[in-house]
Protein backbone atom coordinates (compact mmCIF):
# COMPACT_ATOMS: atom_id res chain seq x y z
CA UNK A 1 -99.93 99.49 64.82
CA UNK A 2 -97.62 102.14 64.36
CA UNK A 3 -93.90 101.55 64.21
CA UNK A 4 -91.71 104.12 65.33
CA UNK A 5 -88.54 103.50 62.47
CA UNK A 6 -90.95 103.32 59.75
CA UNK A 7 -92.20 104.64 56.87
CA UNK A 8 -91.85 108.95 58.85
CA UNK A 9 -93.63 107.27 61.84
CA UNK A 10 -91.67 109.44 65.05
CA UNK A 11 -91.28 112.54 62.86
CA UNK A 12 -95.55 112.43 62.71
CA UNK A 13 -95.65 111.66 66.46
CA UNK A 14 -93.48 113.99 67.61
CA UNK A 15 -95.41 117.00 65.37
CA UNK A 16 -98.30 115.94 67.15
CA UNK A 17 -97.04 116.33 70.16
CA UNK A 18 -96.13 113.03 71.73
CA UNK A 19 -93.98 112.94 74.40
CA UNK A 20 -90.54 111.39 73.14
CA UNK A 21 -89.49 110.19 76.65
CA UNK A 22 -92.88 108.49 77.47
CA UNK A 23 -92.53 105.22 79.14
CA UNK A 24 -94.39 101.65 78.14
CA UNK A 25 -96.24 100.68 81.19
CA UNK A 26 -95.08 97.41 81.66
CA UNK A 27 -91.64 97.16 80.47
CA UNK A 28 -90.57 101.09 81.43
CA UNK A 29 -89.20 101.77 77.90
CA UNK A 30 -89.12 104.96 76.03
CA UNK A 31 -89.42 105.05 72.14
CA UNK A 32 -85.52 105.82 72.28
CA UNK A 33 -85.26 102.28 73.80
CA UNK A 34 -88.23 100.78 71.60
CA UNK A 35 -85.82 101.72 68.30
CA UNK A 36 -82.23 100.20 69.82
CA UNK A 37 -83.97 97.15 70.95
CA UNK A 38 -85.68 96.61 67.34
CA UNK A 39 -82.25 97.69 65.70
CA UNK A 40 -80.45 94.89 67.62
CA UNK A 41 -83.46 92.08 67.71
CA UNK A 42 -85.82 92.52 65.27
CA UNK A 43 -84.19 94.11 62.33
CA UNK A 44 -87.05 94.84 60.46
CA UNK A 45 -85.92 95.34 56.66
CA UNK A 46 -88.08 98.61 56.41
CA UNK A 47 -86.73 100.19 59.38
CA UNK A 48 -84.60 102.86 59.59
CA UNK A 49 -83.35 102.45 63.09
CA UNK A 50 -80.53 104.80 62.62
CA UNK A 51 -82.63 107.80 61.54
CA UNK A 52 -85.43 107.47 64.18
CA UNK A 53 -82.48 107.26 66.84
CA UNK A 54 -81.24 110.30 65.74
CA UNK A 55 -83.95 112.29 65.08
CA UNK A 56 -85.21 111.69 68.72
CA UNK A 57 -81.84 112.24 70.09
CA UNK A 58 -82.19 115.83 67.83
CA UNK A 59 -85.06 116.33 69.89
CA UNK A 60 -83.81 115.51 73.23
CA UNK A 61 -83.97 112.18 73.83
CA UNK A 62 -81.89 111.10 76.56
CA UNK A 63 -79.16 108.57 75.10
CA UNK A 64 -78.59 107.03 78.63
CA UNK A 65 -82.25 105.57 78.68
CA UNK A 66 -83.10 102.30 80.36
CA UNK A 67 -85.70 99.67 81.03
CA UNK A 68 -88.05 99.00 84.15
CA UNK A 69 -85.45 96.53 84.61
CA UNK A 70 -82.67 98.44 84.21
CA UNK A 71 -80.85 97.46 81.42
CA UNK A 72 -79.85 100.01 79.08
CA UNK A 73 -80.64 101.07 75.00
CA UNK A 74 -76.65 100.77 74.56
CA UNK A 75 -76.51 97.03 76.04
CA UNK A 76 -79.89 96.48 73.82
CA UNK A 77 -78.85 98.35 69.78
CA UNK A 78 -77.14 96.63 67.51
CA UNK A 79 -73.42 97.87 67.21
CA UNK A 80 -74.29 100.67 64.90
CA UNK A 81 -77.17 102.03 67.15
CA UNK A 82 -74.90 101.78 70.44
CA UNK A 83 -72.28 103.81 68.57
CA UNK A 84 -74.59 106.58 67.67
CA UNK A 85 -76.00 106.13 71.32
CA UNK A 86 -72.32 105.99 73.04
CA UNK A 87 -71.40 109.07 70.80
CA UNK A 88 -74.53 111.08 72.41
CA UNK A 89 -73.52 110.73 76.10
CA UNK A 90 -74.40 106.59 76.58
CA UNK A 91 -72.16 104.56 78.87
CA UNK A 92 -71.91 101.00 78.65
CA UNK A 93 -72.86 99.42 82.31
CA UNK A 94 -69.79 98.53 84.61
CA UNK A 95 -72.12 95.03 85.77
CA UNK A 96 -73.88 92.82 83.62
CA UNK A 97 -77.94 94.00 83.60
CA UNK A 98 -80.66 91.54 84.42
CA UNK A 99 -81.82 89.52 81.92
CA UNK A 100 -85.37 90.15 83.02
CA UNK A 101 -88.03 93.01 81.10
CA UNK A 102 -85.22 93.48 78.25
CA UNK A 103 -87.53 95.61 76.07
């Protein structure tokens, strides 16, 4: 399986053409979303969350993303992530999401 915050994963996708705003089927998440979930759930060691963030954001990822369920990348990232998310046009929700689909 390929992970988007490792190892030059989303700079390979992208050059291939991939579409950066492409949504999971089930849970209606984008790979923007996919990298601030894993930065504020999974953590993987080898990840580098902050530079996959970026670089999609570079290449026009839209910060404000959300879920099938509605719940938002910000609400999602760790605090490092949601800063870098905020700083690129993010708002924090004014009511608390749904708990259900939070990937």
């Amino acid at each position: 399986m390929l992970v988007w915050e490792q190892g030059g994963a989303a700079e390979r996708l992208i050059a291939n053409g991939f579409d950066i705003e492409d949504k999971h089927d089930l849970f209606g998440s984008s790979p923007l979303l996919w990298a601030a979930h894993g930065s504020g759930n999974i953590t993987n060691p080898k990840g580098d969350y902050a530079g996959t963030v970026m670089l999609l954001l570079s290449k026009g990822a839209a910060a404000d993303t959300h879920n099938a369920a509605g719940v938002p990348a910000v609400v999602m990232a760790s605090s490092k992530i949601a800063e870098i998310l905020r700083a690129n046009g993010a708002k924090l929700p004014t009511t608390r999401p749904s708990a259900a689909l939070t990937t």
